[in-house]
C-alpha atoms as a PDB file:
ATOM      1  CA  UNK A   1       0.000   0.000   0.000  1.00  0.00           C
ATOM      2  CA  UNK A   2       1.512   3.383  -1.037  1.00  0.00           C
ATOM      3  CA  UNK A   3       1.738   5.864   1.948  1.00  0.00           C
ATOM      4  CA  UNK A   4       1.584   9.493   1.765  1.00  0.00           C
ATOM      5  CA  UNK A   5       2.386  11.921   4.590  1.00  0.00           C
ATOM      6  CA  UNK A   6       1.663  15.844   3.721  1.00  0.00           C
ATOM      7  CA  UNK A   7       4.306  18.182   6.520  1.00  0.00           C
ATOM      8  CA  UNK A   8       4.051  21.583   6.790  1.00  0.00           C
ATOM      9  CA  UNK A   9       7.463  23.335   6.588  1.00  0.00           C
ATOM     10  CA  UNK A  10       8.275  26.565   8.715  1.00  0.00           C
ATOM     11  CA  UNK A  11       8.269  24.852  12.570  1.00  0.00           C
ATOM     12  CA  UNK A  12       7.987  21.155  11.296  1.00  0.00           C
ATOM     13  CA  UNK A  13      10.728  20.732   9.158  1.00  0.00           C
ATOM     14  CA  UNK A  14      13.092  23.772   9.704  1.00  0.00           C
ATOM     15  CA  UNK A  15      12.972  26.488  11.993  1.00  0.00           C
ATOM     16  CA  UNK A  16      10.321  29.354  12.041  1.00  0.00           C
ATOM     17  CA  UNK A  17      10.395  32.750  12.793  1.00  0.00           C
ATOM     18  CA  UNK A  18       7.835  35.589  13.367  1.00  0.00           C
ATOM     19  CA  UNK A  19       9.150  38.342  10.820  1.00  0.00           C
ATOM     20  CA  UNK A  20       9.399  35.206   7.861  1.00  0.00           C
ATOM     21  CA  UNK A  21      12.347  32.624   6.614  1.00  0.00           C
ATOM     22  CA  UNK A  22      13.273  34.703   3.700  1.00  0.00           C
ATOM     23  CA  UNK A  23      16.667  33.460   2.471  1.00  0.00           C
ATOM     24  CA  UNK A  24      18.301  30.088   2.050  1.00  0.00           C
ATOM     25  CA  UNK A  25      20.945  31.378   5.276  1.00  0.00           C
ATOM     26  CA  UNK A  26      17.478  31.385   7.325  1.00  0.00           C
ATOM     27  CA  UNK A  27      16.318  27.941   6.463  1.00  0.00           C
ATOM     28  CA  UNK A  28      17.661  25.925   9.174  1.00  0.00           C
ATOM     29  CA  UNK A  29      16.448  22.542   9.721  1.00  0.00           C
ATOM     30  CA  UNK A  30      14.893  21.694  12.859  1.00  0.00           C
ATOM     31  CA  UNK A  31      16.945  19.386  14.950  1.00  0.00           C
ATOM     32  CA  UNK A  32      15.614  15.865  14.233  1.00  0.00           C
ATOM     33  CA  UNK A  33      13.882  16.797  11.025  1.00  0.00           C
ATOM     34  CA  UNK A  34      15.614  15.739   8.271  1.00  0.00           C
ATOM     35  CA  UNK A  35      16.785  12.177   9.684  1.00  0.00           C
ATOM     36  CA  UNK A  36      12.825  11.391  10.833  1.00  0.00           C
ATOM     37  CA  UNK A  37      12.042  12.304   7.004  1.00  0.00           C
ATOM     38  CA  UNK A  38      15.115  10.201   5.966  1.00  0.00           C
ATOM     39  CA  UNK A  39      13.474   7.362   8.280  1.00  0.00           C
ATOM     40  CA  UNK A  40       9.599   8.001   6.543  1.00  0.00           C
ATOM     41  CA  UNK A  41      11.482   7.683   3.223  1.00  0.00           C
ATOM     42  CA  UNK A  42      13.132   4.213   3.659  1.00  0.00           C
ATOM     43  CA  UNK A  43       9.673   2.791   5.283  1.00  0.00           C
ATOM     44  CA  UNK A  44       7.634   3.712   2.172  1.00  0.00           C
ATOM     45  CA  UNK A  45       6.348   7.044   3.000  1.00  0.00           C
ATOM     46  CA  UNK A  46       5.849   9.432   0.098  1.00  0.00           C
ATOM     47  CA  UNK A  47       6.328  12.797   1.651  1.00  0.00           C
ATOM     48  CA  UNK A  48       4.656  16.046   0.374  1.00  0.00           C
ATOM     49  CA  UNK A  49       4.916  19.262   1.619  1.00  0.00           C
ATOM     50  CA  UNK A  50       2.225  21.645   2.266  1.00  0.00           C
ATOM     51  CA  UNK A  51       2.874  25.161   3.091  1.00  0.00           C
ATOM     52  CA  UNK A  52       1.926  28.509   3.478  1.00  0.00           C
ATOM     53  CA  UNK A  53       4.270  31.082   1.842  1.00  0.00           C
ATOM     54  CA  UNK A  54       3.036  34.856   2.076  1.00  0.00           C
ATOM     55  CA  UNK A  55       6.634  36.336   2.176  1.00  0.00           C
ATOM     56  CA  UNK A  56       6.055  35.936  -1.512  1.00  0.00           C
ATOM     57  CA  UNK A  57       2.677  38.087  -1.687  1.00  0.00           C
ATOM     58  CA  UNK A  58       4.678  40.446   0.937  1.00  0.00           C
ATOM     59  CA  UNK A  59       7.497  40.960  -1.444  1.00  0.00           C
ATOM     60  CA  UNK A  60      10.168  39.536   0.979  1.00  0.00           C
ATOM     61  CA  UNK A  61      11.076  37.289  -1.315  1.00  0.00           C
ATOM     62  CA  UNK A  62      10.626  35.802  -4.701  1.00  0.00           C
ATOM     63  CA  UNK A  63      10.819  32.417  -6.508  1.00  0.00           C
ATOM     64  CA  UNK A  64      14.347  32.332  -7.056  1.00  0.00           C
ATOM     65  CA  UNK A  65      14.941  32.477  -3.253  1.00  0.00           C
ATOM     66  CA  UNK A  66      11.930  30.404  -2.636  1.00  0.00           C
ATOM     67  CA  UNK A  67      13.483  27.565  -4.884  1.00  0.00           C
ATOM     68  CA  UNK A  68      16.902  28.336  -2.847  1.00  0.00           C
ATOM     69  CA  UNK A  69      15.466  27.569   0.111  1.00  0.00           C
ATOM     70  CA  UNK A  70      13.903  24.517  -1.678  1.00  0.00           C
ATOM     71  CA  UNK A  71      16.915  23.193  -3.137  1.00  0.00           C
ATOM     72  CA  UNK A  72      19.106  23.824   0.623  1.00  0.00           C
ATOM     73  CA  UNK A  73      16.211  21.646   1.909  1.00  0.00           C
ATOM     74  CA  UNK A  74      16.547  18.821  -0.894  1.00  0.00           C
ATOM     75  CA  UNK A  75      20.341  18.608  -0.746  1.00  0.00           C
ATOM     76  CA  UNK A  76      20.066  18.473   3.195  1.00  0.00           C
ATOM     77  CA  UNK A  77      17.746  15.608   2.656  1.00  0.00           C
ATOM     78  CA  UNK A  78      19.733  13.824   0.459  1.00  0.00           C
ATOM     79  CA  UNK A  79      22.937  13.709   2.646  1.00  0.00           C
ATOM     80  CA  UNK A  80      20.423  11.465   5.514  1.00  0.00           C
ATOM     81  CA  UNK A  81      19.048   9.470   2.567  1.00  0.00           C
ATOM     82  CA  UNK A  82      15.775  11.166   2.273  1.00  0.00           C
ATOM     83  CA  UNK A  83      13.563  12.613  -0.210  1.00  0.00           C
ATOM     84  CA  UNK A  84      10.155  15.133  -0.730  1.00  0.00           C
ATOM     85  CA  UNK A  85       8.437  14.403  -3.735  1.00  0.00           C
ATOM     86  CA  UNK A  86       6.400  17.344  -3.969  1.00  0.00           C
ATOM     87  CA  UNK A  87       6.338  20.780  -2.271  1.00  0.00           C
ATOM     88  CA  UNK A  88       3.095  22.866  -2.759  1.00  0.00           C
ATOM     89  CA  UNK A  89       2.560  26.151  -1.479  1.00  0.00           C
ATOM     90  CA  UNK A  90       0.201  29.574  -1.042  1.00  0.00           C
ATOM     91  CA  UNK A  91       2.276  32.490  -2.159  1.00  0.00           C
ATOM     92  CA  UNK A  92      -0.957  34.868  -0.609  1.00  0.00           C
ATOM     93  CA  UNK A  93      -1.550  36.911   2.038  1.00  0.00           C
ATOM     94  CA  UNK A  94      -4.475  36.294   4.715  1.00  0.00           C
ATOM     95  CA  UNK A  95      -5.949  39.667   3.307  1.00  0.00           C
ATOM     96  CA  UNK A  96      -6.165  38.157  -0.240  1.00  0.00           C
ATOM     97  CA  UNK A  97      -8.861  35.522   0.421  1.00  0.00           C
ATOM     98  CA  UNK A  98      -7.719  32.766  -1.386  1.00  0.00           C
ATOM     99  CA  UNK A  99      -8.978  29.008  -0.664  1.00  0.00           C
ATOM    100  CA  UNK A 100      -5.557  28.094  -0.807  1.00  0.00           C
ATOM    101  CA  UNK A 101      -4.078  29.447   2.502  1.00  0.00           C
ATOM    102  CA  UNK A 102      -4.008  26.013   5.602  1.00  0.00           C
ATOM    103  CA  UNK A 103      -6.123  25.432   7.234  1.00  0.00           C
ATOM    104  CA  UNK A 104      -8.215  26.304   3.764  1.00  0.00           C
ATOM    105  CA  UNK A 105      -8.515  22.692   1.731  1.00  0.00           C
ATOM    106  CA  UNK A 106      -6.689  24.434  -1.472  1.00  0.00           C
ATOM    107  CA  UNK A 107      -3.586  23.333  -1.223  1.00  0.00           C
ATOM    108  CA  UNK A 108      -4.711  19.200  -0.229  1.00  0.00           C
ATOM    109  CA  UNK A 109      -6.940  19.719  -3.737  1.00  0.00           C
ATOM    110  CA  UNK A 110      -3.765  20.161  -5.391  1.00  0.00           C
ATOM    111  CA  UNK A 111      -2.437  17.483  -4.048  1.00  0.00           C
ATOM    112  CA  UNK A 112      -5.091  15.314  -4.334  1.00  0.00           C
ATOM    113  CA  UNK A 113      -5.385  16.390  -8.171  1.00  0.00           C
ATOM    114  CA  UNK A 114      -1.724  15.962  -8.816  1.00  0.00           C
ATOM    115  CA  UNK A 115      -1.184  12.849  -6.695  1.00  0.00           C
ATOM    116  CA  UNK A 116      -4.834  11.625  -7.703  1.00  0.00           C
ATOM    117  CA  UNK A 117      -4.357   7.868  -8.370  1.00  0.00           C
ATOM    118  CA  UNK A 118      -2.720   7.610  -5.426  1.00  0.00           C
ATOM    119  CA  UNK A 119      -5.193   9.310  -3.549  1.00  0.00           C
ATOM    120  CA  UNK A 120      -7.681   7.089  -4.515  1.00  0.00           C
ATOM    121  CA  UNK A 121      -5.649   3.539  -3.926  1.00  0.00           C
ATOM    122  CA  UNK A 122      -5.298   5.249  -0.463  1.00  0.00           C
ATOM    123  CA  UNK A 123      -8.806   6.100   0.254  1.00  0.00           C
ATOM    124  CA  UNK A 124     -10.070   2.867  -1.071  1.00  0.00           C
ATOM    125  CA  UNK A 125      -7.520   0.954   1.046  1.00  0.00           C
ATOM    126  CA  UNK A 126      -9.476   2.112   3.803  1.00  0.00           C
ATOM    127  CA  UNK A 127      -6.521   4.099   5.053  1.00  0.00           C
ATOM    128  CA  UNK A 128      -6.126   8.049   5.397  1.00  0.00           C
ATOM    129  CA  UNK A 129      -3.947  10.721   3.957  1.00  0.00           C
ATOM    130  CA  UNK A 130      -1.937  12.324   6.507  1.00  0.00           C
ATOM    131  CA  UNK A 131      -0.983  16.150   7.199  1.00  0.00           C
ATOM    132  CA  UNK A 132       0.790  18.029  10.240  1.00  0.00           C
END
């Protein structure tokens, strides 16, 4: 059976901060993090990432850096023998209303639409997807 986890990233996976990780220097993993995603990876886990992003729709960053941060997070990964297959995120601010923003379902549609077989095998296994 094909199991999917979906993590959140700022305070899961690496560290958070109240004014915003904006820059690959300011990603810093979480003590722990990487080597319990390492261990979801060798037991069969297929791990997503779900998270919001509104430093973009602020203007404190932009794609380039947000794929910098992205790649520092893959290569870290890679070094404990882990992987994320996916990341998805909401680039908007609260003000902007989108249905993509957690705990809005917007982002798990995408998912669900881009992992969608899956998905399905999942549900009808009886099983559930997972998301912290």
């Amino acid at each position: 059976m094909t199991k999917i986890i979906i993590l959140d990233r700022d305070g899961t996976i690496n560290e958070d901060c109240d004014d915003y990780v904006k820059s690959p220097a300011e990603w810093i993993p979480l003590e722990g993090s990487l080597e319990a995603i390492a261990r979801l990876s060798h037991a069969g886990w297929r791990i997503v990432i779900a998270s919001n992003q509104s430093g973009l729709g602020r203007g404190l960053f932009d794609m380039a850096t947000l794929n910098a941060m992205h790649e520092k997070m893959h290569k870290l990964l890679a070094l404990e023998g882990g992987k994320v297959e996916a990341i998805f995120f909401c680039p908007h601010t609260t003000e902007e209303g989108c249905d993509c923003r957690k705990p809005l379902s917007g982002l798990y549609e995408q998912i669900a639409t881009r992992l969608g077989e899956i998905c399905k095998q999942v549900m009808a296994s009886g099983a559930s997807l997972t998301w912290s």
